[in-house]
Protein backbone atom coordinates (compact mmCIF):
# COMPACT_ATOMS: atom_id res chain seq x y z
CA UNK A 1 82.72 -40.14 51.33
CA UNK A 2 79.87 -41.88 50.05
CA UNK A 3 79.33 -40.73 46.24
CA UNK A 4 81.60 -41.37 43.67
CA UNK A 5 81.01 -41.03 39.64
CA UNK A 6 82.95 -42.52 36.95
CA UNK A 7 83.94 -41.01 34.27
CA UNK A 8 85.82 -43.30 31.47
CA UNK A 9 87.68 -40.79 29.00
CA UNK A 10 88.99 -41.07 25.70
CA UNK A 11 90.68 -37.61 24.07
CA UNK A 12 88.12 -35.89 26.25
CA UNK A 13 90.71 -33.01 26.88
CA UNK A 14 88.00 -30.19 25.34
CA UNK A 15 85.69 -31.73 28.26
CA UNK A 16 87.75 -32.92 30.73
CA UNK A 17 88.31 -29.65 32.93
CA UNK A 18 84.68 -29.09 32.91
CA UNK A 19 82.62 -31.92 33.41
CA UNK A 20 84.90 -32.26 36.89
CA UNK A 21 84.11 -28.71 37.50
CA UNK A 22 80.32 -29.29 36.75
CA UNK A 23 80.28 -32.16 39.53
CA UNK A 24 82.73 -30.62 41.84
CA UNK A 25 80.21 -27.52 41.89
CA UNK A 26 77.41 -29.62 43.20
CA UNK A 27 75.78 -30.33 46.39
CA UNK A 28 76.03 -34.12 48.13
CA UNK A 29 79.91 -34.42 48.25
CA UNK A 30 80.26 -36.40 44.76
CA UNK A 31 83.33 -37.12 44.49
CA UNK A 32 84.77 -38.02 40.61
CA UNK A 33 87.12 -40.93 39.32
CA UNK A 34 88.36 -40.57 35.56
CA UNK A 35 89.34 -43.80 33.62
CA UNK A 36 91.89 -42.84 31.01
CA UNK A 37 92.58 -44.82 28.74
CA UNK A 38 95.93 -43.65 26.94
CA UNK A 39 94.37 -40.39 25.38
CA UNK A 40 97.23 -38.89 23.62
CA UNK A 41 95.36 -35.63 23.69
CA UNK A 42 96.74 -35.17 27.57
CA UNK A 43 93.29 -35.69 28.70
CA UNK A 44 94.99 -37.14 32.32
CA UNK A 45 97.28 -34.01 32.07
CA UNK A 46 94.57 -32.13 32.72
CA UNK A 47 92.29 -34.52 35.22
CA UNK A 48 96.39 -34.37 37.21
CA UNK A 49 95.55 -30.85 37.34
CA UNK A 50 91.90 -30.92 38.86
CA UNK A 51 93.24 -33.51 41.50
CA UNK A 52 95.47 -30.99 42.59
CA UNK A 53 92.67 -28.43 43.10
CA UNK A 54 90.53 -31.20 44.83
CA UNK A 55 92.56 -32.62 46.79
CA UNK A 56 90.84 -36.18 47.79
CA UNK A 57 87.63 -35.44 45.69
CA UNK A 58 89.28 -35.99 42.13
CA UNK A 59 91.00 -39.46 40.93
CA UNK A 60 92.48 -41.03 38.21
CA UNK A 61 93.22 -44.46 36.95
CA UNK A 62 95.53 -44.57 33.64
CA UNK A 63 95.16 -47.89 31.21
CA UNK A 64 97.84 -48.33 28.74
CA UNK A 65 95.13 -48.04 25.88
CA UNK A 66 91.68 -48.31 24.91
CA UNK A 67 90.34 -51.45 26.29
CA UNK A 68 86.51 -50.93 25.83
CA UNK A 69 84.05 -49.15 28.07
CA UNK A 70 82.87 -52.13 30.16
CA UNK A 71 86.30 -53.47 31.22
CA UNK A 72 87.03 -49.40 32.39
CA UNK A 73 83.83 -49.42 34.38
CA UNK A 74 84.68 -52.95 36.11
CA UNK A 75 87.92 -51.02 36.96
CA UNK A 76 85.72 -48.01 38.56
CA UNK A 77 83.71 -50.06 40.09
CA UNK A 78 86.36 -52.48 42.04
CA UNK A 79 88.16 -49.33 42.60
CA UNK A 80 85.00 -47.65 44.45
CA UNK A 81 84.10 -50.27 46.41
CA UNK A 82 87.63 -51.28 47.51
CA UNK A 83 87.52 -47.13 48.82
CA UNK A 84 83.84 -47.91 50.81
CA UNK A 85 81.51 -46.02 48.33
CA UNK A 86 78.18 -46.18 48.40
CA UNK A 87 76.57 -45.06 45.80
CA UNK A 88 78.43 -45.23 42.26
CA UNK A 89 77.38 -43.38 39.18
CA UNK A 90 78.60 -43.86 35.09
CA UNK A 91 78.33 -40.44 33.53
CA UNK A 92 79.98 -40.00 29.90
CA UNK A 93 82.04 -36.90 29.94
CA UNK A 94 80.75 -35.09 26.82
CA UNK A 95 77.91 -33.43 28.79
CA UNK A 96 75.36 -35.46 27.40
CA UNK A 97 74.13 -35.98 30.41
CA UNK A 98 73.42 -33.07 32.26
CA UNK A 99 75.42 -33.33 36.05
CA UNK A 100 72.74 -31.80 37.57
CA UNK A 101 70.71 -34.94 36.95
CA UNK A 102 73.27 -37.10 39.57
CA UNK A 103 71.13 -35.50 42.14
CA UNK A 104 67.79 -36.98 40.86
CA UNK A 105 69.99 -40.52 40.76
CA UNK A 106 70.44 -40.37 44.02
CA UNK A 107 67.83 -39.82 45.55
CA UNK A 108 66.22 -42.80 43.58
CA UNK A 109 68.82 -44.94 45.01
CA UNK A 110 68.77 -43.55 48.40
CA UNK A 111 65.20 -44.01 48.53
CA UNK A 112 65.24 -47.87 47.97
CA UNK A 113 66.18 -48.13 44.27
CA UNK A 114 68.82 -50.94 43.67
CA UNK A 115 70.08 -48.86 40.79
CA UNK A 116 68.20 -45.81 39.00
CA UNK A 117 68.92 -45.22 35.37
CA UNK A 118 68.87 -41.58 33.63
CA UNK A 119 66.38 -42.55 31.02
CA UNK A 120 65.72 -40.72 27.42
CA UNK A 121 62.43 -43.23 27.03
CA UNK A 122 60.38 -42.89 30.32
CA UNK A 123 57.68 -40.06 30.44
CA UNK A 124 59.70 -36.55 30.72
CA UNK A 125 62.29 -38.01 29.32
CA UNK A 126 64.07 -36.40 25.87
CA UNK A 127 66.52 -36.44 23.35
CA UNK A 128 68.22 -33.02 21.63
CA UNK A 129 70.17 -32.41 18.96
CA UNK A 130 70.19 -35.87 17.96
CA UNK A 131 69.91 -36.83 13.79
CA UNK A 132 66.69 -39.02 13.30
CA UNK A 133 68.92 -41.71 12.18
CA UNK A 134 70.82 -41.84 15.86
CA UNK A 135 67.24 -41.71 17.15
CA UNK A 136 65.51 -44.40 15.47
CA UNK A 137 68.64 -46.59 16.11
CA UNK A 138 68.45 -45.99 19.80
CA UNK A 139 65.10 -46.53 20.48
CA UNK A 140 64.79 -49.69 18.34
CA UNK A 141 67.62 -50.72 19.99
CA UNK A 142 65.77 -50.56 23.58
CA UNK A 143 62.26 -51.95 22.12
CA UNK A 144 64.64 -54.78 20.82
CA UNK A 145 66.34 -55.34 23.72
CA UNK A 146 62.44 -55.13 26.25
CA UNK A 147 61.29 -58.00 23.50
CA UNK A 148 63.93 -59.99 24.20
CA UNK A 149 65.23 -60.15 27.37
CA UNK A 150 61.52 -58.91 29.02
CA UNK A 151 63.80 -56.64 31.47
CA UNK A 152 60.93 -53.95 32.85
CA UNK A 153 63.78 -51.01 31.71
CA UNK A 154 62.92 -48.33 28.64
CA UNK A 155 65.98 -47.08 28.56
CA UNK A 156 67.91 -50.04 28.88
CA UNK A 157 71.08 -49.04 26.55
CA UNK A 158 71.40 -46.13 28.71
CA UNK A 159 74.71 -45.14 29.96
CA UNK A 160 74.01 -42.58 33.36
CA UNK A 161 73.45 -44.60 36.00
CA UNK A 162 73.56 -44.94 39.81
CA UNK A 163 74.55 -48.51 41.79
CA UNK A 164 73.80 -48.55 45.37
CA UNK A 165 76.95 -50.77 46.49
CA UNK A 166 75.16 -53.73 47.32
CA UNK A 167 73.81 -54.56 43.71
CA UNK A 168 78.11 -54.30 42.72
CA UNK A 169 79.12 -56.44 45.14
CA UNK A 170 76.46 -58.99 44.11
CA UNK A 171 77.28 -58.97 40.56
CA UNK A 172 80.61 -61.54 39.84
CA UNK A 173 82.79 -58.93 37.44
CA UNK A 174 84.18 -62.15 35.88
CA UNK A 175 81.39 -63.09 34.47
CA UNK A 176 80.03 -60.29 32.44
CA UNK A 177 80.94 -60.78 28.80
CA UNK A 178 80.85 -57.32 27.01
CA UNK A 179 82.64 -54.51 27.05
CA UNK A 180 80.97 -52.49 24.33
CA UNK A 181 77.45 -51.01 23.90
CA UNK A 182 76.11 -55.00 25.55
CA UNK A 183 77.76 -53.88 28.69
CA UNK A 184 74.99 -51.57 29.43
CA UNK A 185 72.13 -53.79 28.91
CA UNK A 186 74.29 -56.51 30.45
CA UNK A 187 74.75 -54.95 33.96
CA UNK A 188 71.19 -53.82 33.90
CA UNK A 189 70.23 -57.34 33.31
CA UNK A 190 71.89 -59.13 35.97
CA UNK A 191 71.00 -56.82 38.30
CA UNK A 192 67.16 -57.37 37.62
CA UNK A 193 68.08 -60.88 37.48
CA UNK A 194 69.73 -60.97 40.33
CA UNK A 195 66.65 -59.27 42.23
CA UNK A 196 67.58 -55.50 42.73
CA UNK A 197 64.75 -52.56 41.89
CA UNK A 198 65.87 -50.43 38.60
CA UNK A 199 63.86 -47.22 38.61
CA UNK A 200 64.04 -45.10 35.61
CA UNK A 201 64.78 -41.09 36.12
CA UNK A 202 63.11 -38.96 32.99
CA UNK A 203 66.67 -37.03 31.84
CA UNK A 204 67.27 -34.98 28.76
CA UNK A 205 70.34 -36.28 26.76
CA UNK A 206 71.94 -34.24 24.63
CA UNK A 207 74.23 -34.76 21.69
CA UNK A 208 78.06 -34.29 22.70
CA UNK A 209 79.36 -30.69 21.49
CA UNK A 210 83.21 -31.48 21.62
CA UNK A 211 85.02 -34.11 20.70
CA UNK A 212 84.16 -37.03 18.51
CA UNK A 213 81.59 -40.07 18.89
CA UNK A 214 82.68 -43.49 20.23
CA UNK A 215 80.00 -45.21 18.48
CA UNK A 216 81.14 -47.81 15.75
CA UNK A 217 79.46 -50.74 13.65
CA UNK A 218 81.08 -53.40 16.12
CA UNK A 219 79.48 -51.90 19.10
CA UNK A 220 76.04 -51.61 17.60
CA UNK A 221 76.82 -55.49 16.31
CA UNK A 222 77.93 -56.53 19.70
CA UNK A 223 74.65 -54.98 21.21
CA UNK A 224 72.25 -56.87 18.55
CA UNK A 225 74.04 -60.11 19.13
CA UNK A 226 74.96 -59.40 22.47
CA UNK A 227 71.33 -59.37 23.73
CA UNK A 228 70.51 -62.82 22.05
CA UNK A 229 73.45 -64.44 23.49
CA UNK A 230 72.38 -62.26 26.79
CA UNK A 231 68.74 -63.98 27.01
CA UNK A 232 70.48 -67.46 25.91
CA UNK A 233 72.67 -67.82 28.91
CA UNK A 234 69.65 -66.45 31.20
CA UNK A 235 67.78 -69.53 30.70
CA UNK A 236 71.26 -72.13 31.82
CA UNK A 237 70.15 -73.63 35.15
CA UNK A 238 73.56 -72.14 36.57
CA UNK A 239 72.88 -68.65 35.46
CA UNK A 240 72.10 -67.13 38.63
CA UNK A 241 74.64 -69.03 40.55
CA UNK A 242 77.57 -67.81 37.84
CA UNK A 243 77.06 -64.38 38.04
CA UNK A 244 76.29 -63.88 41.73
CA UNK A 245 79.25 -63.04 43.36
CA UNK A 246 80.44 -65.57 46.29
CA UNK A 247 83.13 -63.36 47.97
C-alpha cells in the first residue's frame, strides 16, 4: 500500500467507472481515492460501486458541495498520508491524462524526484484536440508564471502530478491560499521553495471527451493574480518558516 491517486470529481458519472477501471488495470498496486463533491449526477453512486469490486483499492470522500479543487486535494492529501502512502498522484478524471503515464510518475519519484509533473511543455511533450485559443492561454499562462516566480517548471499549471510523501508533510496545508487554477502553481512553488527536486515527465494531454470543462474566468483571474501575490509573499522574511510544516 504505497500508491494512491486522487481523483477530485464533479458530474464525472460518464467517466467515473472508467478512469477507476483504467488505474485498477495497471501494474504497481495504485490504489484510487475519489473526492466528490456533491455531483448530483450520482457520480459517488457509481465510485460506491467500484469500491465494492475493489475492495480496499477504491475510496471515496463525499463534500457537501463544490468547494474548489485545491481545498479537495488538501483533503486527499491529509487523507493519504494519515493511511501511510507514499507516493500520491492528482489525475483529473476526464482522461486527459492518459493513466498509463502514472507509471512514468513514479518512477521519477522513486528515483529521487521530490515530485515529477506530467508536463505538455517539456520536449516529447503534446497537446491534442485542444482549440488554439485553449492553447495559447495555457502556455502563456506557464511562460507568465517561469517570468515571475523564476520556478525551473514548464509546465507549471499542470494538474498530473506525483508527491513523494515527504515533500506533503513538509508543506503547512494552512497556509496555501488558492484553491483554483493558483493551487497548481502554488504547491509546485513551495515545494521548490521549500527545497524538493520537480522533474518534468513529457505526457500527451488530451482534451476531455465527456462531460463539461471546469475552467471559468475566475480561475484564469485567480491564476494571473494569484502568481503576483504568489512571488509577493516569497520575498517576506517569514516565508519559508510559514509554510513549512512544524508537526
Amino acid at each position: 500500500m504505497e500508491k494512491i491517486v486522487i481523483i477530485p470529481t464533479y458530474n464525472e458519472c460518464e467517466n467515473a467507472e472508467a478512469i477507476i477501471r483504467a488505474v485498477m488495470a495497471l501494474d504497481g498496486g495504485f490504489h484510487v481515492l475519489i473526492i466528490d463533491d456533491g455531483s448530483p449526477d450520482g457520480t459517488a453512486d457509481i465510485v460506491k460501486r467500484m469500491m465494492d469490486e475493489f475492495p480496499g483499492k477504491v475510496f471515496l470522500e463525499e463534500r457537501k458541495g463544490k468547494m474548489g479543487l485545491g481545498t479537495a486535494y488538501i483533503h486527499g492529501f491529509k487523507w493519504c498520508l494519515q493511511k501511510g502512502y507514499v507516493f500520491i498522484f492528482e489525475m483529473d478524471a476526464d482522461f486527459s491524462h492518459n493513466p498509463k503515464d502514472l507509471i512514468r510518475l513514479h518512477e521519477a519519484c522513486a528515483g529521487g524526484a521530490g515530485v515529477s509533473v506530467g508536463s505538455r511543455y517539456v520536449k516529447g511533450g503534446a497537446l491534442e484536440n485542444w482549440p488554439a485559443d485553449r492553447i495559447f492561454l495555457s502556455k502563456g499562462a506557464s511562460l507568465y508564471t517561469r517570468i515571475i516566480t523564476g520556478m525551473p517548471v514548464m509546465d507549471p499549471t499542470a494538474g498530473f502530478v506525483c508527491y513523494r510523501k515527504e515533500v506533503l508533510e513538509n508543506i503547512n496545508f494552512n497556509a496555501i491560499r488558492f484553491i483554483g487554477y493558483a493551487f497548481q502553481i502554488e504547491m509546485k512553488f513551495t515545494a521548490w521553495k521549500l527545497g524538493f527536486t520537480i522533474k518534468e515527465v513529457p505526457i500527451t494531454f488530451i482534451d476531455r471527451k465527456l462531460g463539461a470543462s471546469k475552467m471559468s474566468k475566475g480561475i484564469i483571474k485567480e491564476g494571473i493574480l494569484g502568481v503576483l501575490k504568489l512571488k509577493w509573499n516569497s520575498l517576506k522574511k517569514d516565508y519559508l518558516s510559514q509554510m513549512r510544516n512544524k508537526n
